[in-house]
Protein backbone atom coordinates (compact mmCIF):
# COMPACT_ATOMS: atom_id res chain seq x y z
CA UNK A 1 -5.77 -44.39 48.88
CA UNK A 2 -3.41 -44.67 51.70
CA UNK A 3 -2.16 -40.79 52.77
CA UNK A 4 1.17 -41.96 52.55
CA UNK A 5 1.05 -43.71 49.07
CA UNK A 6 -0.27 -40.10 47.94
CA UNK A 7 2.01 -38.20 49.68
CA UNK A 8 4.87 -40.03 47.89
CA UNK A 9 3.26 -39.55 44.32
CA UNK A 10 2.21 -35.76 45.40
CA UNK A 11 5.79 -34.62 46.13
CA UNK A 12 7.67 -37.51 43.32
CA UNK A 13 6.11 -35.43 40.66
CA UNK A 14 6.70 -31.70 42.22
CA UNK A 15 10.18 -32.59 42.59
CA UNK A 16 10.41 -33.77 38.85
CA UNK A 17 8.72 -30.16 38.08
CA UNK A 18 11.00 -28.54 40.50
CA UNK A 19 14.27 -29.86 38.97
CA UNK A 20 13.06 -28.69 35.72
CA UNK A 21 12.01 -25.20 36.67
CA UNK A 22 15.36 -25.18 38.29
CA UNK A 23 16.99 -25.68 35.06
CA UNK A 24 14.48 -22.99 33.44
CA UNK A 25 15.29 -20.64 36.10
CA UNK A 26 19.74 -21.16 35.59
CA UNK A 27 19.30 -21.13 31.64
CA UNK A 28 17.40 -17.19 31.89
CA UNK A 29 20.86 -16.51 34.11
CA UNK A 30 23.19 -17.64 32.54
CA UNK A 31 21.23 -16.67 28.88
CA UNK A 32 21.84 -13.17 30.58
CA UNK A 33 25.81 -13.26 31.28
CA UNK A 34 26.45 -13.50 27.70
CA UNK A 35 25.29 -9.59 27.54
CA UNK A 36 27.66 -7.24 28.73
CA UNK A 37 27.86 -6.57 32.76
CA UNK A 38 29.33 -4.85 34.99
CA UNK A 39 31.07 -7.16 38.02
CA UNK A 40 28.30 -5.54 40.47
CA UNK A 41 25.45 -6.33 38.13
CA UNK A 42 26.70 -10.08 37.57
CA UNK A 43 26.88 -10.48 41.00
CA UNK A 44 24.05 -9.03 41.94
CA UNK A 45 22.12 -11.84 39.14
CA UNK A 46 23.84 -14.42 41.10
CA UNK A 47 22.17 -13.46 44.25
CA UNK A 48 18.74 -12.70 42.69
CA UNK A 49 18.31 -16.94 41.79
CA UNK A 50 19.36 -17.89 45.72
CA UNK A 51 17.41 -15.24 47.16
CA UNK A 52 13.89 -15.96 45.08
CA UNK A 53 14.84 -19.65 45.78
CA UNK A 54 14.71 -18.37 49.65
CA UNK A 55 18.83 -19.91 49.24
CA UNK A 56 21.16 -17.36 50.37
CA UNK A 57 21.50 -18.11 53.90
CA UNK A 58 21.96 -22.32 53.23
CA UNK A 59 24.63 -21.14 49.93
CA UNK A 60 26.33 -18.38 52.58
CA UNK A 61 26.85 -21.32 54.95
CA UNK A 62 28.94 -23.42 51.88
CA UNK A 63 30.66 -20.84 49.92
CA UNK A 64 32.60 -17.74 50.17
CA UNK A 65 31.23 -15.61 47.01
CA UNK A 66 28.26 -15.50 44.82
CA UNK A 67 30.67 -16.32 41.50
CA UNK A 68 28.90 -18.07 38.61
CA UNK A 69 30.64 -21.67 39.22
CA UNK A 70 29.64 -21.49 42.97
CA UNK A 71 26.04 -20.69 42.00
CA UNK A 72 26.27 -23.32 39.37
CA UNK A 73 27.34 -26.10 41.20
CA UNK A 74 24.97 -25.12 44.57
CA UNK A 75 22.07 -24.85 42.81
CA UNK A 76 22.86 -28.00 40.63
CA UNK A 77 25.03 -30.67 42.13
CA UNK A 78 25.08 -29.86 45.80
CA UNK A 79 23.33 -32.51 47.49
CA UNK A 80 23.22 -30.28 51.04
CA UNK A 81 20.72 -28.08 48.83
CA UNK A 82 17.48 -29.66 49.06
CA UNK A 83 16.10 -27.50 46.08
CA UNK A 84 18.95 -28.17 44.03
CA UNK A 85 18.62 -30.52 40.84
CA UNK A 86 20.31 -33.57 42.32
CA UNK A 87 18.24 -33.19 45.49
CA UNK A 88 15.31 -32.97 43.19
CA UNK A 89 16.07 -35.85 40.65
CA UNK A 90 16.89 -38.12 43.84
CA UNK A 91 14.06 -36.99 46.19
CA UNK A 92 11.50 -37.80 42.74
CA UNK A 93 13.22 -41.24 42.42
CA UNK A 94 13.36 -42.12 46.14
CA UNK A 95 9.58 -41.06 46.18
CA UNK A 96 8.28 -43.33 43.17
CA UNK A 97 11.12 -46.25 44.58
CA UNK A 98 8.22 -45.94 47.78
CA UNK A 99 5.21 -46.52 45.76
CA UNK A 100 7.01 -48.71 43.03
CA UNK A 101 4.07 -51.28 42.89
CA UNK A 102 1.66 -48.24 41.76
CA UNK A 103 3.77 -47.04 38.81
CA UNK A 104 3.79 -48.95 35.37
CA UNK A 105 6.77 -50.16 34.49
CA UNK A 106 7.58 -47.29 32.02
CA UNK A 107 6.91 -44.80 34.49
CA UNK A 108 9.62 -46.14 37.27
CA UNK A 109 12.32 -46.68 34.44
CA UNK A 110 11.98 -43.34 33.11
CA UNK A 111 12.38 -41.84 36.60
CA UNK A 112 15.05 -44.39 38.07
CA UNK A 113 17.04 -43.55 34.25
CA UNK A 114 16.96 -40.02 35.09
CA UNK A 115 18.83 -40.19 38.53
CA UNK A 116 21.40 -42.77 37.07
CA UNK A 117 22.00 -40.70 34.02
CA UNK A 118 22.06 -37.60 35.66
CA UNK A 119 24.71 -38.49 38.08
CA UNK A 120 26.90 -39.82 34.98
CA UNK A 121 26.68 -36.96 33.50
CA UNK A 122 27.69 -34.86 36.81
CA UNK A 123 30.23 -37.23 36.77
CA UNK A 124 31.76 -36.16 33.85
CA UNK A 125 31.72 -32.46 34.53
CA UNK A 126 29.15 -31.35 32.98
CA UNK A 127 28.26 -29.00 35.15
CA UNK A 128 30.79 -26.88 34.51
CA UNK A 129 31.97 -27.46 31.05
CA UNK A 130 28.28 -27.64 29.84
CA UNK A 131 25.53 -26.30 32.24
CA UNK A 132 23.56 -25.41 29.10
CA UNK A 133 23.37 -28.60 27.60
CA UNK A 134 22.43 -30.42 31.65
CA UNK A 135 19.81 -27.84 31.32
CA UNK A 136 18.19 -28.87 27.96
CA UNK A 137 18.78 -32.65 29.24
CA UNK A 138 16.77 -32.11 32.42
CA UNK A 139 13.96 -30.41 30.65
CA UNK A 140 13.70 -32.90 27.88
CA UNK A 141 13.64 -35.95 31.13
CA UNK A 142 11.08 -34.08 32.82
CA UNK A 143 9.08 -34.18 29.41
CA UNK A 144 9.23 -37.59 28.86
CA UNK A 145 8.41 -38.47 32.44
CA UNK A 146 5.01 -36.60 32.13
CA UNK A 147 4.40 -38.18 28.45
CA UNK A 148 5.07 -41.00 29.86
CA UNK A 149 2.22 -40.86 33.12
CA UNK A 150 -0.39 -39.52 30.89
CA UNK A 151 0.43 -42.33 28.17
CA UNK A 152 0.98 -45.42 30.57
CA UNK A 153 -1.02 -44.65 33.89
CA UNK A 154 -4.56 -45.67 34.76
CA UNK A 155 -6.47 -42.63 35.19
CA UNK A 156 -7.47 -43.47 39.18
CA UNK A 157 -6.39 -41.14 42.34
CA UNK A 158 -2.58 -42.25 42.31
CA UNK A 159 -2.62 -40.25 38.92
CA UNK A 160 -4.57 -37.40 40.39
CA UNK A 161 -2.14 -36.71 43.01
CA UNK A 162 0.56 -36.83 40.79
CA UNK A 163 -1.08 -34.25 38.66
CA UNK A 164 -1.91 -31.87 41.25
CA UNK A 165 1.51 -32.34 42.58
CA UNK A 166 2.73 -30.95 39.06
CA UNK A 167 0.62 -28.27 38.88
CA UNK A 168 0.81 -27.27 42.05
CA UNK A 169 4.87 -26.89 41.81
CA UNK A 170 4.61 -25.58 38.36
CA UNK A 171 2.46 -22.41 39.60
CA UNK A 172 5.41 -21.59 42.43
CA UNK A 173 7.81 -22.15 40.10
CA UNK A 174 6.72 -20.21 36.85
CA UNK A 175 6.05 -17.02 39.56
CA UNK A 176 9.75 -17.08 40.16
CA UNK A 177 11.13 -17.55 37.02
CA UNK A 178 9.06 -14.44 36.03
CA UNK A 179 10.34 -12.44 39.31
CA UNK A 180 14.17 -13.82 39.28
CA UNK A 181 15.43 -10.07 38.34
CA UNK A 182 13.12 -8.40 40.20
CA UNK A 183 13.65 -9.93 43.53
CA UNK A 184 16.97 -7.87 43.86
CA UNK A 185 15.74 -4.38 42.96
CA UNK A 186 14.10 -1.70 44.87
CA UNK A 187 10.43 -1.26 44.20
CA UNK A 188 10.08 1.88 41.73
CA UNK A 189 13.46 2.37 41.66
CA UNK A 190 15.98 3.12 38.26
CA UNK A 191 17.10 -0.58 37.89
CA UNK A 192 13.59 -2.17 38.81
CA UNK A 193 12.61 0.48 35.36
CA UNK A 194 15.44 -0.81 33.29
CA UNK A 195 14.90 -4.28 34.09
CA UNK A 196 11.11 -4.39 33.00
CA UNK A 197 12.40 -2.80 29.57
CA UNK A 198 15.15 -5.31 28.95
CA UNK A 199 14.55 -7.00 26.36
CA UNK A 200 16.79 -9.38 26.16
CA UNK A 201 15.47 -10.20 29.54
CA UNK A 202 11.57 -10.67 28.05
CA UNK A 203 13.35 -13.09 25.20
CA UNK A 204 15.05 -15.35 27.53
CA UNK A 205 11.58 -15.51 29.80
CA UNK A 206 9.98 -16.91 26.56
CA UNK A 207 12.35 -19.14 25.33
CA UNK A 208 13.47 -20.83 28.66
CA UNK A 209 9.48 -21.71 29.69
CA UNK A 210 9.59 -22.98 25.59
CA UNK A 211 6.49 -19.82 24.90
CA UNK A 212 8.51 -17.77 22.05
CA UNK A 213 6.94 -19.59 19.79
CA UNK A 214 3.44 -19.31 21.06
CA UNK A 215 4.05 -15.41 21.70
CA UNK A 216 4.51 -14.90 18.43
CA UNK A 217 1.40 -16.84 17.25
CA UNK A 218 -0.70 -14.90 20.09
CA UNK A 219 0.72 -11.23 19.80
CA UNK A 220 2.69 -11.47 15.92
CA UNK A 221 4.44 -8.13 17.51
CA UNK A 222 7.71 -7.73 18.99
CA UNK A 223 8.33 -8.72 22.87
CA UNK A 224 7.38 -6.15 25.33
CA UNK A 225 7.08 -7.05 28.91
CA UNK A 226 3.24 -6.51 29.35
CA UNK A 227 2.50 -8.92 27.01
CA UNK A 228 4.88 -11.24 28.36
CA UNK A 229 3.37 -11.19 31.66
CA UNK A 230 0.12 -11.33 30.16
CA UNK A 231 1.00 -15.00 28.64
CA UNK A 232 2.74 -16.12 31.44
CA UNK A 233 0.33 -14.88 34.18
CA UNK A 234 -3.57 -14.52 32.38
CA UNK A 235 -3.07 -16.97 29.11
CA UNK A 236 -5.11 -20.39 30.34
CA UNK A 237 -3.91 -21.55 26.80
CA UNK A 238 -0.18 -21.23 27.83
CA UNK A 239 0.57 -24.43 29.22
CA UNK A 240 3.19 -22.98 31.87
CA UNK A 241 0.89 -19.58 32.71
CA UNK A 242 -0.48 -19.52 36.25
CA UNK A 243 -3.86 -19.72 35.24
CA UNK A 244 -3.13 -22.44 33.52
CA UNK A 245 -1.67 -24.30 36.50
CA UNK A 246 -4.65 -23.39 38.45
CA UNK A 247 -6.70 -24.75 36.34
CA UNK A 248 -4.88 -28.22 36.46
CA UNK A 249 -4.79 -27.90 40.13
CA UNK A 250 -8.22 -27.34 40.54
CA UNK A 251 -9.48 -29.86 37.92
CA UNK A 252 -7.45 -32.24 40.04
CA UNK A 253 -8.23 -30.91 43.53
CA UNK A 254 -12.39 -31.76 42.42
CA UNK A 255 -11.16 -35.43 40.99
CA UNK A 256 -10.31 -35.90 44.20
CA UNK A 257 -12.71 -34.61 46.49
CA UNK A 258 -13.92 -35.82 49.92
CA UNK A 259 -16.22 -34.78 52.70
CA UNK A 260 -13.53 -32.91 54.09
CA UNK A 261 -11.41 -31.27 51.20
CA UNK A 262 -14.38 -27.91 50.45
CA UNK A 263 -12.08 -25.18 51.94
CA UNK A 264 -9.21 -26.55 50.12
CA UNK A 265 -10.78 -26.28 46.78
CA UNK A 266 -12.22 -23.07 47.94
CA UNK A 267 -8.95 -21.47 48.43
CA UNK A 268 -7.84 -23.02 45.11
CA UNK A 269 -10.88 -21.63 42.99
CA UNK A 270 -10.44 -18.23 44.66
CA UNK A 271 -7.13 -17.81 43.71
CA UNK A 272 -7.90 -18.90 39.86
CA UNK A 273 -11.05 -16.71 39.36
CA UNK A 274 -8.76 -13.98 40.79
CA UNK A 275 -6.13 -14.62 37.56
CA UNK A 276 -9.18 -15.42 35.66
CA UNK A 277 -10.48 -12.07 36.05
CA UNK A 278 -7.15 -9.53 37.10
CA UNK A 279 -6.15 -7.16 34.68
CA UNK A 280 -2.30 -7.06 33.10
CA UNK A 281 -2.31 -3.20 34.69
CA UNK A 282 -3.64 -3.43 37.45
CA UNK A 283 -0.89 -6.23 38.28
CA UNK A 284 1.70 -3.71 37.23
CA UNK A 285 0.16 -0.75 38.47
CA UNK A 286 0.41 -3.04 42.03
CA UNK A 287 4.29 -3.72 41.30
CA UNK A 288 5.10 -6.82 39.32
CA UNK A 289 7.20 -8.05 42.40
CA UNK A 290 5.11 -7.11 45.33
CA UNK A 291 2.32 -8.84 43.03
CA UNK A 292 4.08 -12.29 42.62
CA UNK A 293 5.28 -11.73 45.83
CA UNK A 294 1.55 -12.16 47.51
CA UNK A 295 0.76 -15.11 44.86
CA UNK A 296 3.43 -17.40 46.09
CA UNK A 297 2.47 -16.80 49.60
CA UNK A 298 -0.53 -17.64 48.75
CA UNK A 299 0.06 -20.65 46.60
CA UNK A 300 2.23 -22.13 49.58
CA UNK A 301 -0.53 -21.66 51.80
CA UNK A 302 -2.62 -23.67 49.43
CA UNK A 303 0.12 -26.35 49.45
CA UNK A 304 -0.18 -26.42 53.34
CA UNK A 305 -4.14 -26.81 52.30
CA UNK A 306 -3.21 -29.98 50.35
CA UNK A 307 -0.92 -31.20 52.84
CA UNK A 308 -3.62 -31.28 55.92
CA UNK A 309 -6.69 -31.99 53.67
CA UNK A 310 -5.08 -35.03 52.26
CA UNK A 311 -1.73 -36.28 52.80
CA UNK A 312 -2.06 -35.21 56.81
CA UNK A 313 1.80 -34.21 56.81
CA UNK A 314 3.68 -31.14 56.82
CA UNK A 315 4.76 -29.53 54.09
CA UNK A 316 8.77 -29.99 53.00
C-alpha cells in the first residue's frame, strides 16, 4: 500500500477516536459542575481539560477567561483548535474524502453524514443550549463508524491501518480522561488526596468511557478509585483499558509487518507486557499522574515509531 493512502486511513480513524474521546473527556467536566464548587475550583476544572489537552497557550491566544462557555465552544466548535471536535470530525472526513476509492460505500457516507450533521447541529446552537446531548451524538457517530468498518471492509492492510490508527489514539486518549483532575494538582498534595477519593469523580470516569456497567459485573462492590484504575489501566477485557488498546495496536502493528517495522513492534510489545504485568500499587505508589504522565510520552513516541516505520511522515 501506498504510504500516503495509509497515512490518510491511519490518522481518518484517530481523528474519529479523538473527537469522541473529546466528547468523553467534556461530559466527566461538565458531569462535575453539577456538584457544588467553589468559583476557584470551577475554574481551576476548566483549565485542567486545556492543559492535559497541551491547549492553554492556543485557548489563551482566543479568549480572555477559562469560563465554561469559552471552554465549551474552544474545545468544540473552534475550528483554529486542531484538537477540537469540528477539527476532528472535518480532518476524519477530509482524510477518507483522500482515499474515497478504498472505503465501501457505507463507510464514506457514515463519515461524510457525520461532518454535515454535525455542523447542522452547531448550527443550531447546540453547543451551548445542549453540550450534553452533542456529546452523546458524537459518541453514538463514532460507534457506528467503527460498526460500520468492521461490518463492510475487506479485512486487507487499508483496514489494518485504520485499526491501529484507533487504537493507537484510543490509548492517549483514555490516559487523559483518567488524569483530567489530576493534571492541575500538586503531587501529594491535600487536593491531589481529595480528588482520588471523590467519588463522584470515579462515577463519571465509568460512565463517560460507557464501563459502569462492566464495573459492576467485575467488582459487584461500590466504586473506589483503585479499582477504577485497575479496569481502565490492567483490564484487557475492558474494551477502552490501555491494555486493551495495546493489544489492538500490537495485533495490528504484526498484521502489518515488514522487513523494516521490528523496533516498532518492539517498542509496542514492551510497553503492553509492562501493563500486562504492573501492579494497581505500584502505579499509585509511583503517583497516578507522574505514572500516566510517562505512558503518554511514551505512547507518542510510539506514534512517531508508526509514523517513520510506515507512513514516512511526521507526526501531526
Amino acid at each position: 500500500m501506498l504510504s500516503r493512502t495509509a497515512d490518510h486511513l491511519f490518522w481518518m480513524a484517530r481523528y474519529m477516536e479523538r473527537a469522541e474521546n473529546t466528547a468523553r473527556m467534556l461530559d466527566i467536566n461538565l458531569k462535575a459542575q453539577l456538584l457544588p464548587q467553589t468559583p476557584e475550583q470551577e475554574e481551576r476544572a476548566q483549565r485542567s481539560v486545556l492543559r492535559i489537552s497541551e491547549l492553554e497557550h492556543a485557548f489563551a491566544q482566543r479568549y480572555d477567561e477559562p469560563t465554561r462557555e469559552n471552554v465549551l465552544d474552544f474545545m468544540i466548535a473552534d475550528p483554529t483548535n486542531p484538537s477540537s471536535i469540528h477539527s476532528c470530525l472535518q480532518a476524519a472526513r477530509e482524510n477518507a474524502r483522500a482515499v474515497r476509492g478504498t472505503l465501501t460505500t457505507e463507510w464514506w457516507e457514515t463519515i461524510n453524514d457525520t461532518w454535515l450533521e454535525f455542523n447542522e447541529r452547531a448550527a443550531h446552537g447546540q453547543v451551548t443550549s445542549n453540550p450534553a446531548a452533542l456529546f452523546e451524538w458524537v459518541k453514538f457517530r463514532s460507534h457506528l463508524s467503527r460498526g460500520v468498518t468492521i461490518g463492510t471492509a475487506l479485512q486487507d492492510d487499508a483496514f489494518f491501518f485504520t485499526q491501529l490508527g484507533t487504537f493507537l489514539e484510543r490509548a492517549d486518549n483514555t490516559a487523559r480522561i483518567l488524569d483530567v483532575r489530576f493534571a492541575d494538582a500538586e503531587p501529594n498534595s491535600r487536593e491531589a488526596a481529595r480528588q482520588l477519593e471523590d467519588f463522584y469523580y470515579w462515577t463519571s470516569i465509568l460512565s463517560s468511557v460507557s464501563a459502569l456497567e462492566i464495573y459492576r459485573k467485575v467488582y459487584r462492590d461500590v466504586v473506589t478509585p483503585a479499582r477504577v484504575v485497575e479496569l481502565m489501566i490492567l483490564n484487557s477485557q475492558m474494551p477502552r483499558s490501555l491494555l486493551a488498546s495495546l493489544d489492538g495496536v500490537c495485533e495490528n502493528l504484526a498484521m502489518l509487518r515488514t522487513q523494516g517495522s521490528n523496533q516498532c513492534e518492539r517498542f509496542a510489545g514492551k510497553l503492553r507486557a509492562e501493563l500486562l504485568y504492573a501492579d494497581i500499587r505500584q502505579i499509585f505508589e509511583a503517583g497516578l499522574h507522574a505514572w500516566l504522565t510517562q505512558f503518554l510520552a511514551r505512547v507518542f513516541e510510539l506514534g512517531n515509531m508508526v509514523a517513520r516505520t510506515y507512513l514516512m511522515l511526521p507526526v501531526a
